[in-house]
Protein backbone atom coordinates (compact mmCIF):
# COMPACT_ATOMS: atom_id res chain seq x y z
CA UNK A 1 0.00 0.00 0.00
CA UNK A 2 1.27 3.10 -1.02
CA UNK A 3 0.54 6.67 1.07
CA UNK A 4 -2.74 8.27 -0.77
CA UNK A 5 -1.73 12.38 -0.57
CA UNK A 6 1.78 11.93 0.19
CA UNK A 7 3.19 12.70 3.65
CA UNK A 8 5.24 15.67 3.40
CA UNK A 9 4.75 17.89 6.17
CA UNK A 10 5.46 21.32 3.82
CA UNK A 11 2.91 19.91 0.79
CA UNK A 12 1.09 22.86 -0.07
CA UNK A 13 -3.10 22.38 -0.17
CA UNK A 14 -4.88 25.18 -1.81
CA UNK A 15 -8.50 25.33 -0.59
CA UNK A 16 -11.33 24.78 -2.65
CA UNK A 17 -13.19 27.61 -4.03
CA UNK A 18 -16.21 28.14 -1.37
CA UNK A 19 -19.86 27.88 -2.19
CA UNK A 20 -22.64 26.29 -2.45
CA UNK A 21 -22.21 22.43 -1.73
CA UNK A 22 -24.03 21.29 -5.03
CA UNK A 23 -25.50 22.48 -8.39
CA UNK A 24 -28.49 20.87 -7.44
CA UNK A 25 -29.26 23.47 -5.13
CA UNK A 26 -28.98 26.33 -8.36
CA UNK A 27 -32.41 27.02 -10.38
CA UNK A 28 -30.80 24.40 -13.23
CA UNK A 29 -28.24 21.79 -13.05
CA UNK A 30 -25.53 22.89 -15.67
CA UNK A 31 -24.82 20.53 -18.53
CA UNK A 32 -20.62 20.39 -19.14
CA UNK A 33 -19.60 18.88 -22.23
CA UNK A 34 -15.84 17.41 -21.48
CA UNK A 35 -13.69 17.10 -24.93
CA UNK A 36 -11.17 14.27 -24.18
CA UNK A 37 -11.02 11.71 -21.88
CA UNK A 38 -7.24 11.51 -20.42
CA UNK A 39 -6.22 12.45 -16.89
CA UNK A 40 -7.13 15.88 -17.31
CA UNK A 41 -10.53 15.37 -18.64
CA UNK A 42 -11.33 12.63 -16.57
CA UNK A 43 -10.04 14.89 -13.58
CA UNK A 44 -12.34 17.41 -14.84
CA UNK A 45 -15.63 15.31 -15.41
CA UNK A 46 -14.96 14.09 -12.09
CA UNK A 47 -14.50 17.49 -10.44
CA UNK A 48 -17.67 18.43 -12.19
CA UNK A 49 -19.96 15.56 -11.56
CA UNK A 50 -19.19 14.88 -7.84
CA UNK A 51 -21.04 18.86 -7.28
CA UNK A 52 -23.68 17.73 -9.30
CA UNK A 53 -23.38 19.00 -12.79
CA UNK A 54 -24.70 16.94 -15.71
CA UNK A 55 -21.23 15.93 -17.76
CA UNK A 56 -21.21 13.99 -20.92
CA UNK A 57 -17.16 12.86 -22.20
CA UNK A 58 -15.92 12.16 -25.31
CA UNK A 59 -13.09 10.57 -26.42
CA UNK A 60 -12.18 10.15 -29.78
CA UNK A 61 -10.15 7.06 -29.10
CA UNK A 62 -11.82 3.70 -28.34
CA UNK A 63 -10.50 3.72 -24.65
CA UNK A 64 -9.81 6.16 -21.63
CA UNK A 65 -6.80 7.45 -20.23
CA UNK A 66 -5.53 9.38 -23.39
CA UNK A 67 -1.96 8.77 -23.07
CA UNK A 68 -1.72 6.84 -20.49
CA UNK A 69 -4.91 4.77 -22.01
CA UNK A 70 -4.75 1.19 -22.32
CA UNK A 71 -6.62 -1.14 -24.87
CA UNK A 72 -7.01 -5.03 -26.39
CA UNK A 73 -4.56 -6.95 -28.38
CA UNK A 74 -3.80 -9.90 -29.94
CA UNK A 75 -0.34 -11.65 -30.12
CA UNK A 76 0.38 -13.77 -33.27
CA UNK A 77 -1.02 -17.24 -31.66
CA UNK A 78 -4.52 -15.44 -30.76
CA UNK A 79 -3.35 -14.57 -26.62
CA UNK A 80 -5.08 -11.99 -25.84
CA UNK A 81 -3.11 -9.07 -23.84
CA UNK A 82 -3.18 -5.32 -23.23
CA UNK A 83 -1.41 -2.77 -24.86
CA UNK A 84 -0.55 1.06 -23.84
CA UNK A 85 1.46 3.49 -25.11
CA UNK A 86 4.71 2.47 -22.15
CA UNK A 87 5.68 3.22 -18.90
CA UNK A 88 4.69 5.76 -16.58
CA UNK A 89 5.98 6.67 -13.45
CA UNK A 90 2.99 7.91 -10.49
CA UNK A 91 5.43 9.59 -8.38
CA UNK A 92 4.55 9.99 -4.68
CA UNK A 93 4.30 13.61 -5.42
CA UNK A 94 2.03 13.77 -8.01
CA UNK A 95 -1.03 14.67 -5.24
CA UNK A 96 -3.71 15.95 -7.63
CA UNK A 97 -3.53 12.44 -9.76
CA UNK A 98 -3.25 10.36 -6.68
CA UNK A 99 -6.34 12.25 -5.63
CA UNK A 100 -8.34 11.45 -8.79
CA UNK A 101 -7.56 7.54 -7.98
CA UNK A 102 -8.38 7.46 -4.63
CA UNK A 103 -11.95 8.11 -6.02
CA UNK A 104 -12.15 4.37 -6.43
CA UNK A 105 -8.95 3.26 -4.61
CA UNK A 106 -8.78 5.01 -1.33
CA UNK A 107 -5.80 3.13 -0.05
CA UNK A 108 -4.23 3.12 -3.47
CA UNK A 109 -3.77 -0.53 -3.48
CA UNK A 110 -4.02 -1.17 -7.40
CA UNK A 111 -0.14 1.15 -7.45
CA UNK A 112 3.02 -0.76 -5.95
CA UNK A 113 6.76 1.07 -5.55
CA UNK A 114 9.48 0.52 -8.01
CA UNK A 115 12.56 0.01 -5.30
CA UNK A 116 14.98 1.64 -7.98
CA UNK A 117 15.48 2.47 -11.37
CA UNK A 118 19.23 2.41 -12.44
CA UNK A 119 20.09 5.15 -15.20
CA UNK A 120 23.39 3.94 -17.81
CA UNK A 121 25.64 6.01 -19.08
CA UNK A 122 27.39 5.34 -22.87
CA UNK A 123 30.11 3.60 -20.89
CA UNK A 124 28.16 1.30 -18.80
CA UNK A 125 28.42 3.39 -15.87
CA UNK A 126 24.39 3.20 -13.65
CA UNK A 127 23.57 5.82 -11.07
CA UNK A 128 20.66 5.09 -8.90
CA UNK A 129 18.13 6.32 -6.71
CA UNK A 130 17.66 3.62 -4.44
CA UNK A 131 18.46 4.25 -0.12
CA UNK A 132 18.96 8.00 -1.22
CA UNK A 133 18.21 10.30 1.50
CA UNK A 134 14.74 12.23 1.37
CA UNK A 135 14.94 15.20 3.12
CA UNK A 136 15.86 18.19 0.65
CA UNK A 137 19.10 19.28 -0.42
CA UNK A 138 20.42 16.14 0.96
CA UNK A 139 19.14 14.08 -1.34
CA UNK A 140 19.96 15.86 -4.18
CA UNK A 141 24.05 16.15 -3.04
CA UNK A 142 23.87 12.43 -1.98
CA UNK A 143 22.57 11.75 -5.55
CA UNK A 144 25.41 13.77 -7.03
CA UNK A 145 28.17 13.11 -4.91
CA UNK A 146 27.61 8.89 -5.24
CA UNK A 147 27.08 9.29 -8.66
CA UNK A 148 29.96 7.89 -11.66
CA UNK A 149 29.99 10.38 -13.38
CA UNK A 150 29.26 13.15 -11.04
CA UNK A 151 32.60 13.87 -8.82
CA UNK A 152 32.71 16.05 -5.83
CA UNK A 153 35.50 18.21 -7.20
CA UNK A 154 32.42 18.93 -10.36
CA UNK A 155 30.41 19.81 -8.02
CA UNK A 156 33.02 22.73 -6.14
CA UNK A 157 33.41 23.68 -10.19
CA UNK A 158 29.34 24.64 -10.58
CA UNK A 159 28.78 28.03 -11.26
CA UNK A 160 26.85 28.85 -7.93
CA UNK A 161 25.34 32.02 -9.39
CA UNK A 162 24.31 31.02 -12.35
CA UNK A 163 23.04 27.63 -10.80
CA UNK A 164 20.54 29.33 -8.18
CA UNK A 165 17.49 29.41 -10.33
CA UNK A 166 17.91 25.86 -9.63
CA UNK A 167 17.39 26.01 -5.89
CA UNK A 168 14.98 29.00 -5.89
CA UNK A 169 12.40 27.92 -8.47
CA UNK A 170 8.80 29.56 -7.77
CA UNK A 171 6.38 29.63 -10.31
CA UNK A 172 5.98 31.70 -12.61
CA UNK A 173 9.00 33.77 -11.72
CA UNK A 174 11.18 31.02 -13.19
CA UNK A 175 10.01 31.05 -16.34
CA UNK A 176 10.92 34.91 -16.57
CA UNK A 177 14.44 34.17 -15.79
CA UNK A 178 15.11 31.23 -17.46
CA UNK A 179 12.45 30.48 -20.28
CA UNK A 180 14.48 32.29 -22.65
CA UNK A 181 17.13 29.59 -22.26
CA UNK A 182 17.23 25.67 -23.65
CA UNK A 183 17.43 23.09 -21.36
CA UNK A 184 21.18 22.37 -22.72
CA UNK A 185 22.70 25.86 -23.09
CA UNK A 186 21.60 26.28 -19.18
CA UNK A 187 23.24 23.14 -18.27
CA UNK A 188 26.32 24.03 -20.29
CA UNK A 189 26.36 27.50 -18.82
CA UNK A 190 26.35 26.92 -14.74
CA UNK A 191 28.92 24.45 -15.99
CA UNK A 192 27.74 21.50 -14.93
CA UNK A 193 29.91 18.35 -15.89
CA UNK A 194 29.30 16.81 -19.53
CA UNK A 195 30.12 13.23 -18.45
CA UNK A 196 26.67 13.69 -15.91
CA UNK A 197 24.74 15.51 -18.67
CA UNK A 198 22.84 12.28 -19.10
CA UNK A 199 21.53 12.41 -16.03
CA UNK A 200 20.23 15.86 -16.64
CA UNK A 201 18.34 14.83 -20.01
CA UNK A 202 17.12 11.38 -18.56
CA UNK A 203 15.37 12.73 -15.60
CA UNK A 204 13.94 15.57 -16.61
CA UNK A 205 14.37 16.32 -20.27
CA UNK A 206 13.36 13.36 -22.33
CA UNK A 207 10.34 13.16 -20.02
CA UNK A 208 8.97 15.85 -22.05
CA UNK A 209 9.77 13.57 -24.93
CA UNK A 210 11.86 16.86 -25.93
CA UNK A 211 15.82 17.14 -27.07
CA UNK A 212 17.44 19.47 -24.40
CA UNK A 213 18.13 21.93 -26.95
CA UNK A 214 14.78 22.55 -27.79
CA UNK A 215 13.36 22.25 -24.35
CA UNK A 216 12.92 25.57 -22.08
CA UNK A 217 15.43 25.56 -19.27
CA UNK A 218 12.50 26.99 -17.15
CA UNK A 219 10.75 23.52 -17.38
CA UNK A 220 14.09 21.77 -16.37
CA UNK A 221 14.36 23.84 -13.30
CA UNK A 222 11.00 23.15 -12.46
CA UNK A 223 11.26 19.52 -12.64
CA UNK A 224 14.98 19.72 -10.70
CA UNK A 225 12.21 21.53 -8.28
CA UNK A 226 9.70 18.79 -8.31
CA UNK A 227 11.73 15.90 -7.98
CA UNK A 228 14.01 16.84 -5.81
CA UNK A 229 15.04 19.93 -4.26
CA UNK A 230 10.48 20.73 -3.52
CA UNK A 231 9.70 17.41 -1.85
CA UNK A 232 10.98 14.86 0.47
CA UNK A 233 8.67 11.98 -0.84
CA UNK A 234 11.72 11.18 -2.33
CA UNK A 235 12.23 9.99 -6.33
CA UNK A 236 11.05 6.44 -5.96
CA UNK A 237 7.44 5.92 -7.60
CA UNK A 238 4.55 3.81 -7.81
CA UNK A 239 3.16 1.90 -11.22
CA UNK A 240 0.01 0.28 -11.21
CA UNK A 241 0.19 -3.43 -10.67
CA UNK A 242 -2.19 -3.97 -13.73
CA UNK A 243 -2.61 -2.85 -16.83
CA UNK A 244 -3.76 1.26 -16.78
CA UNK A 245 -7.31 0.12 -18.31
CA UNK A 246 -8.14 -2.55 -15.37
CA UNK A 247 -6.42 -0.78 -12.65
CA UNK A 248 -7.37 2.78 -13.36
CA UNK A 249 -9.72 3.84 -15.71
CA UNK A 250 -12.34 1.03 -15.75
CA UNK A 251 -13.32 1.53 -12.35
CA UNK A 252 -13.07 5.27 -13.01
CA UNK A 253 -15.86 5.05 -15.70
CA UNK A 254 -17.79 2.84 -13.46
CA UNK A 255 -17.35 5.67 -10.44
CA UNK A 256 -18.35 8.45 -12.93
CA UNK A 257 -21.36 6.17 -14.57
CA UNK A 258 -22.60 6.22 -11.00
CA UNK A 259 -22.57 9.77 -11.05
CA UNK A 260 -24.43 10.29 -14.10
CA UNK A 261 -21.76 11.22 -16.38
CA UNK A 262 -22.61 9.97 -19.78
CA UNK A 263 -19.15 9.06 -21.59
CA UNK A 264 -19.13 8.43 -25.55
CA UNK A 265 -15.95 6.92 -26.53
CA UNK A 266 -14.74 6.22 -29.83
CA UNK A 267 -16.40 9.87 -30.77
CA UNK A 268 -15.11 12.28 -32.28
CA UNK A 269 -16.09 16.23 -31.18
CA UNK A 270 -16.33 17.74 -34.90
CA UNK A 271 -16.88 21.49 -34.11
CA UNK A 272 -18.36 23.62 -31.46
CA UNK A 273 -20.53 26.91 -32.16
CA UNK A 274 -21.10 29.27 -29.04
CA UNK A 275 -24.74 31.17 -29.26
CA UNK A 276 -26.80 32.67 -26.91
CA UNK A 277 -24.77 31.89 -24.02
CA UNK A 278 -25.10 28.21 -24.94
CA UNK A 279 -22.35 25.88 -26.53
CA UNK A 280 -23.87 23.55 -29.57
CA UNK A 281 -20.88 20.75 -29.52
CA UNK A 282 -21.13 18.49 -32.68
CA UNK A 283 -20.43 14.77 -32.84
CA UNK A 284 -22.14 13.03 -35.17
CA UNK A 285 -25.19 14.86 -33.75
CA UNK A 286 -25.70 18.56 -32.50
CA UNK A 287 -26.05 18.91 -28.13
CA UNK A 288 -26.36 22.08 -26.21
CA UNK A 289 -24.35 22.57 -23.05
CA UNK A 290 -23.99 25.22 -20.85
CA UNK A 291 -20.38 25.18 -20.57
CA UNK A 292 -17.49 23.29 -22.00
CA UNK A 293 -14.04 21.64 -20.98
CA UNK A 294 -11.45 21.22 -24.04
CA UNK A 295 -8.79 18.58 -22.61
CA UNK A 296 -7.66 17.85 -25.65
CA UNK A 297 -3.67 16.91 -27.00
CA UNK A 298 -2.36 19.51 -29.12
CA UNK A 299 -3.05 18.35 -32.72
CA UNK A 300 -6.88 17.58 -31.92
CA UNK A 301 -7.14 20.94 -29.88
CA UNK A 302 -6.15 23.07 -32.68
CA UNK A 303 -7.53 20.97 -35.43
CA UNK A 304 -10.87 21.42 -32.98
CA UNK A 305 -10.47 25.23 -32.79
CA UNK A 306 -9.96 25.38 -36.43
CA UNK A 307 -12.85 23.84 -37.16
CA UNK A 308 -14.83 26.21 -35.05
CA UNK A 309 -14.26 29.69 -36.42
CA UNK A 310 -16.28 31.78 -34.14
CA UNK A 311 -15.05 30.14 -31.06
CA UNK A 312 -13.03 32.39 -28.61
CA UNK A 313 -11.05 35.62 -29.21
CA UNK A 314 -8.40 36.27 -31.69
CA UNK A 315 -5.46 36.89 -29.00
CA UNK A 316 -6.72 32.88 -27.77
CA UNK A 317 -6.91 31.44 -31.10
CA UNK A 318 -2.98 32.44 -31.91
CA UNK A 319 -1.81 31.24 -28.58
CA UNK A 320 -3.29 27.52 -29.69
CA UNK A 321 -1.99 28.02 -32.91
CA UNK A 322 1.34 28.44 -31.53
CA UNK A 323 1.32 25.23 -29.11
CA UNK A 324 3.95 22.53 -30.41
CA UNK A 325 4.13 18.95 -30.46
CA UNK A 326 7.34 17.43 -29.56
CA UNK A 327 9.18 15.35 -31.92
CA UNK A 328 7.72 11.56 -32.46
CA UNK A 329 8.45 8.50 -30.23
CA UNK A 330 8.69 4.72 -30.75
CA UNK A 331 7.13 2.14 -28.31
CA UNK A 332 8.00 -1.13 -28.74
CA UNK A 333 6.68 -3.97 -26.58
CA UNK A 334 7.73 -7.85 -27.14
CA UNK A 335 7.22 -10.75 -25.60
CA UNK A 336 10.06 -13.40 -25.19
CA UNK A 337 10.29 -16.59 -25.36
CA UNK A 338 12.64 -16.95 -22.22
CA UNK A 339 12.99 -14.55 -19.44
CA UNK A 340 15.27 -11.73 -18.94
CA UNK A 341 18.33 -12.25 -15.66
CA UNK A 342 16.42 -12.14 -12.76
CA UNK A 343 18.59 -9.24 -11.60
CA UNK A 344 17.20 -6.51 -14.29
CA UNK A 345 15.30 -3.81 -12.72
CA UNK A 346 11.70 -2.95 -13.49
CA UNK A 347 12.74 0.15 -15.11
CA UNK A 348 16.61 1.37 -16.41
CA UNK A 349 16.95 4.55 -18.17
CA UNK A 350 19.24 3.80 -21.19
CA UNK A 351 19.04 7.57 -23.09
CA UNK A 352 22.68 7.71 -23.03
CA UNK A 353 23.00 4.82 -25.80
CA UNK A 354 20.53 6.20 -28.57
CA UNK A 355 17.95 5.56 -29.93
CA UNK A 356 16.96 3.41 -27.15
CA UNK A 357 15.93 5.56 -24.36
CA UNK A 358 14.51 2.85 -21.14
CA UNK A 359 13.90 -0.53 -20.71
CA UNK A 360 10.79 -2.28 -18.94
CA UNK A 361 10.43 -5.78 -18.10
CA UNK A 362 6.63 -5.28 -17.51
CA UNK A 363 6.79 -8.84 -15.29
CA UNK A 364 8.47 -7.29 -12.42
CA UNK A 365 5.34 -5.56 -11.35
CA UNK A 366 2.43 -5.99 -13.82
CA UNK A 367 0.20 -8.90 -13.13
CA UNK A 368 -1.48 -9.84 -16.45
CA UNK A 369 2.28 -9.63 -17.71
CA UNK A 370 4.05 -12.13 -14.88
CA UNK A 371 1.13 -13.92 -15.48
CA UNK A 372 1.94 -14.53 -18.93
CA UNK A 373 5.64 -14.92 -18.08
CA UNK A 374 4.75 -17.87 -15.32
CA UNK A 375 2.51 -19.92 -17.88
CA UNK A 376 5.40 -19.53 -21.00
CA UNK A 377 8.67 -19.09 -18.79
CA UNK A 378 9.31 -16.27 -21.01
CA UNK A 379 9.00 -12.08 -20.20
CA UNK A 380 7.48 -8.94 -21.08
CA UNK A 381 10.00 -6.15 -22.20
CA UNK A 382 9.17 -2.52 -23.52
CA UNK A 383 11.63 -0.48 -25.34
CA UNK A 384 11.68 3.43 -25.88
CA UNK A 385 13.06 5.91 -28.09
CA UNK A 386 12.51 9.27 -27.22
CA UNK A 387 12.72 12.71 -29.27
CA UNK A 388 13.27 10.45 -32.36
CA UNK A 389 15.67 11.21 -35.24
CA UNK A 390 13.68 9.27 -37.73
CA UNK A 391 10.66 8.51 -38.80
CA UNK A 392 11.26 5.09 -39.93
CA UNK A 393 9.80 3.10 -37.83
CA UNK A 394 11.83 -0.50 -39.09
CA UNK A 395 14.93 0.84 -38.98
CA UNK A 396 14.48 2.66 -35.43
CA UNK A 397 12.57 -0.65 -34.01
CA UNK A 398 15.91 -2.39 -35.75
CA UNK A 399 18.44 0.13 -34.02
CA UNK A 400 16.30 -0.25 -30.33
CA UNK A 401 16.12 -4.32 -30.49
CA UNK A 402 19.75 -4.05 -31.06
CA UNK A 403 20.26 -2.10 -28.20
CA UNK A 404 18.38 -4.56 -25.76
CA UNK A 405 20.35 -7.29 -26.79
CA UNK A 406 23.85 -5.46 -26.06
CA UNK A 407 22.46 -3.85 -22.43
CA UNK A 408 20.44 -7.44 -21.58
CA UNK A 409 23.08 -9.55 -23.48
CA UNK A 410 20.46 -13.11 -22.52
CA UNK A 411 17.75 -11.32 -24.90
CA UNK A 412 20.37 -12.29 -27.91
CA UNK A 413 19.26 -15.46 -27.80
CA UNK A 414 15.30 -14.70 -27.37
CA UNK A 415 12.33 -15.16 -29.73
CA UNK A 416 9.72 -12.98 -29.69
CA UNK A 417 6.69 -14.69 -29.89
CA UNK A 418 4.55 -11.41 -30.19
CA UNK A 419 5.45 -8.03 -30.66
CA UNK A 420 3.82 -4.29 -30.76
CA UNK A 421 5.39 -1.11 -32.16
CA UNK A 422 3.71 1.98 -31.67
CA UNK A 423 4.89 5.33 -33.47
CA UNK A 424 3.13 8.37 -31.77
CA UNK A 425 3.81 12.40 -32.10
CA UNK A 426 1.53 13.70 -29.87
CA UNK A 427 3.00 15.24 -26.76
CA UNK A 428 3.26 18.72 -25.98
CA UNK A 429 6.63 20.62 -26.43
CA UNK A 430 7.70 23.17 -23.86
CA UNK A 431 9.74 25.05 -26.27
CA UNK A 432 12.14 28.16 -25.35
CA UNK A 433 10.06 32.03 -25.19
CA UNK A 434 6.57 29.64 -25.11
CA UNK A 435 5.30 29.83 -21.57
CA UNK A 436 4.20 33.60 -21.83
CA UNK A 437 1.94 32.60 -24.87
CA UNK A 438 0.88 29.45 -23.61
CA UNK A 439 -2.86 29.16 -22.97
CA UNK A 440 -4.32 29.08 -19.12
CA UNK A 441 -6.90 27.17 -18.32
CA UNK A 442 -9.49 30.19 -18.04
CA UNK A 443 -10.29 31.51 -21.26
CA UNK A 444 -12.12 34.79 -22.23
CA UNK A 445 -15.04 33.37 -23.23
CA UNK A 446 -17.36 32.20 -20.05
CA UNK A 447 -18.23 28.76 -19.63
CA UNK A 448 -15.12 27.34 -21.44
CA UNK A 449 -11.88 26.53 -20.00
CA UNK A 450 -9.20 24.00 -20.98
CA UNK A 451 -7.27 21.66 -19.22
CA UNK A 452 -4.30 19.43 -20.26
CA UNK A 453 -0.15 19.02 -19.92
CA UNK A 454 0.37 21.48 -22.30
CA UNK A 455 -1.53 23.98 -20.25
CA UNK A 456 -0.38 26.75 -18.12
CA UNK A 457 -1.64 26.54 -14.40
CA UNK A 458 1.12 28.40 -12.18
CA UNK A 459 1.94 25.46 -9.83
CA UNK A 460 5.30 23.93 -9.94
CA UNK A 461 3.75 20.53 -11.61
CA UNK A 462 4.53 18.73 -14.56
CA UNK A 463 3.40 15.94 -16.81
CA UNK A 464 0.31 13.59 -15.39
CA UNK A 465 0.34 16.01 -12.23
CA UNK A 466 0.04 18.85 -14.87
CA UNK A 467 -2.80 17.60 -16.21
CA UNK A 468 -4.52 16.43 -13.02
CA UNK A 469 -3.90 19.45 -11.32
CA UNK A 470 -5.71 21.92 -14.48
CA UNK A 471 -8.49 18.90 -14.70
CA UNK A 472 -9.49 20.14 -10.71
CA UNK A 473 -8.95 23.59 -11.81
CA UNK A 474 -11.02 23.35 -15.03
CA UNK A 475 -13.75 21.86 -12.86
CA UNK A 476 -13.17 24.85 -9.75
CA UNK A 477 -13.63 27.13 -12.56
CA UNK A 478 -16.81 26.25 -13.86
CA UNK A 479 -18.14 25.41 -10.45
CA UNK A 480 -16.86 29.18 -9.38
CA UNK A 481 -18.73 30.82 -12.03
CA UNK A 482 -22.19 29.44 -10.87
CA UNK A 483 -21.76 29.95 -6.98
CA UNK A 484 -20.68 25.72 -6.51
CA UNK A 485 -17.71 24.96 -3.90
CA UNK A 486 -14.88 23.64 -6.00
CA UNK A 487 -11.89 21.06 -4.91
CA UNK A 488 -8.70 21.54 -3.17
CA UNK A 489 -5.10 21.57 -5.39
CA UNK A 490 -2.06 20.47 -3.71
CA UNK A 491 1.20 20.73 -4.67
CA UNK A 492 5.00 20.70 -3.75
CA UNK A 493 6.10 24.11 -2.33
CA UNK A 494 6.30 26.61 -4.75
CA UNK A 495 9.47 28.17 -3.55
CA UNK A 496 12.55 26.75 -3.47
CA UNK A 497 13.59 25.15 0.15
CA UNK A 498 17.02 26.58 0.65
CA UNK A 499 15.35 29.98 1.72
CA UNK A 500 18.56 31.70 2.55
CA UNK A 501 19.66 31.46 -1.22
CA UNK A 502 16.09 32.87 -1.79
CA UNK A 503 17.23 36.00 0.21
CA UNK A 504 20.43 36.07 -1.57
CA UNK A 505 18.77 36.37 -5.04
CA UNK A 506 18.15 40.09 -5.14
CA UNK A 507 21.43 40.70 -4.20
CA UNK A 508 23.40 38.58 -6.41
CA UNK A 509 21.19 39.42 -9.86
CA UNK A 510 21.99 43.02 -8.78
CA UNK A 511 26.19 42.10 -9.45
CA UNK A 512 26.99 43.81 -6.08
């Protein structure tokens, strides 16, 4: 069992909006259309219906969960499995997410803790989190200081100055110093040591699915923030111990069912009109709502906004034009006919031998995969490559298989008696100069907001907490508006913990 809100003592709650306990108490329940049905629009439709609002959700895809959605599949002898689109990590911190599960898992039994999760350098060198300390900065200069390729004489050569956004991150403030920046040139520029670099760009970077040079160095510092230097639940995480579908989102369906929600999957949300202070949404057929919650991934949100002309202001319209995608990723299940050395982690970061960027063995922890792996003596292993350089899927599916065989040298010798390869290009990209453009999740026109990981919310979040955290505040919104109390938003502290380098900022940006 894993702890359901985290237990650090400085996590920040910020109250719910007050009001009225439910819209059933208003002259006329409101009717919320909710475009997209990942974390932030199930966060939202939840949010919504638990004050009573009538919510119908569509997804355009045949399952929930958006991109961490799960759905059937067939292996070449007819066993049925699951497929997703590859690992994600539910870090202890992530407290709006973990609050969306507890909905049907108060305990959060359906998650179990990955112990470690080793991360390899191009010279076979691991670092790891595992036994680190949790109590901010320690942590972080245990981390560095044990570390291969991180020595203590690099860490006397760091350019203190320039390195102190990294301590004092608060939100938005960061961005202003340090969004004008890539991820890389800031790395290069407090000098911090090439041969460690990796670590850098595992962690933080090519989770955004991003190459450092194109990703903000604002975003960086805020996950430095996040992960270490804002919490002391530590950097260990939980996975669900089933696939996402059976674990998460099934009995999420079933909780908002039971609420009333009506959720359409596998349609499509063609345009939306706005008239008389009433939202006509069109899918297949024409519904009026009274407001309306656009959780959509980037390509689908503007293809959505193009599609509906009169929709929103000019000034809102550019600043969805000008949201990126980041560059395309591979995932790349199989499933071997003999089983991987018993001592291979769960998870390894391997970004530092392109194009393979981690390695899961999916039997560690996921049931319906050890299952599988008990009945054939065989194993479950997932493959990623990040920020791709090609588009070909063979030869990159060629190039990561390759990989495996030289990090896990027993897979050499390995059948796989089913495989899955998934291209996708469909995350957002947090690119330099974007965060004063990028849309919030109130709009300018009333009754529509948007929610998603590519949305702004000033909280020092990122990722699945991202979108959790602007699914609550797409629903407090809403429920604002009409007089309805709204939900509580936690996060980590959103100012860095070393408060006396806070106090020293003034005085060192002034040169004195």
């Amino acid at each position: 069992m894993t702890a359901p809100l985290g237990r650090d003592r400085r996590l920040v709650t910020h109250p719910a909006p007050g009001g009225l306990d439910s819209t059933g108490q208003l002259d006329r329940r409101p009717h919320v259309a909710v475009v997209g049905a990942g974390i932030a629009g199930l966060t939202a439709a939840t949010g919504l219906a638990e004050r009573g609002a009538e919510v119908t959700l569509y997804e355009r895809e045949d399952h929930l969960g958006g991109r961490v959605g799960a759905w059937p599949a067939r292996l070449a002898d007819g066993t049925g499995v699951t497929m997703s689109r590859g690992f994600h990590a539910f870090f202890r911190q992530y407290y709006n997410l973990r609050a969306l599960l507890t909905r049907t898992d108060p305990r959060l039994e359906r998650l179990t803790p990955v112990a470690d999760y080793p991360l390899l350098d191009a010279h076979g060198r691991t670092d790891t989190f595992g036994g680190l300390p949790t109590t901010p900065p320690l942590n972080a200069l245990a981390f560095a200081l044990r570390s291969p390729t991180f020595r203590l004489r690099d860490l006397l050569a760091l350019d203190g100055r320039a390195a102190l956004p990294l301590a004092t991150v608060h939100v938005p403030g960061i961005y202003e110093r340090l969004d004008n920046l890539d991820a890389a040139t800031f790395l290069e520029g407090i000098n911090f040591p090439e041969a460690a670099r990796h670590l850098a760009f595992e962690v933080f970077s090519r989770s955004f699915f991003a190459d450092p040079r194109a990703l903000s160095a604002a975003e960086l510092a805020v996950m430095f923030h996040l992960y270490f230097l804002g919490s002391n639940e530590g950097l260990i995480f939980d996975v669900p111990t089933e696939p996402f579908s059976q674990a998460l989102w099934t009995p999420l369906a079933e909780y908002l069912t039971a609420r009333g929600v009506t959720i359409r999957i596998g349609t499509a949300v063609e345009n939306i009109e706005k008239t008389r202070g009433a939202f006509h949404v069109t899918a297949g057929s024409t519904v009026e709502f009274d407001a309306v919650v656009l959780a959509c991934e980037v390509g689908s949100l503007q293809s959505l906004i193009d599609a509906s002309p009169d929709l929103g202001t000019d000034a809102w319209r550019a600043s969805i034009a000008g949201l990126r995608s980041a560059p395309g990723f591979l995932v790349r299940r199989l499933w071997l006919d003999r089983a991987v050395d018993g001592s291979r982690p769960a998870f390894m970061g391997t970004g530092s031998v392109p194009p393979l960027d981690n390695i899961s063995v999916l039997d560690r922890y996921e049931g319906e995969a050890r299952g599988w792996a008990r009945k054939t003596g065989g194993s479950v292993v997932e493959l990623h490559a990040y920020a791709a350089t090609t588009t070909d899927v063979v030869v990159l599916a060629k190039q990561m298989d390759e990989r495996l065989r030289e990090i896990y040298p027993e897979t050499a010798a390995a059948r796989a008696v089913g495989e899955i390869t998934l291209w996708r290009e469909d995350c957002p990209l947090f690119q330099v100069r974007g965060f004063a453009d990028r849309p919030t999740v109130s709009t300018a026109t009333p009754g529509l907001v948007l929610a998603g990981d590519g949305i702004r919310i000033d909280l020092p979040v990122a990722l699945m907490e991202r979108a959790a955290a602007t699914g609550w505040a797409a629903a407090n919104t809403l429920l604002t508006s009409w007089g309805v109390a709204g939900h509580p938003i936690r996060s980590v502290p959103n100012r860095g913990r070393l408060t006396s380098l806070n106090r020293l900022v003034p005085w060192l940006e002034s040169g004195r």
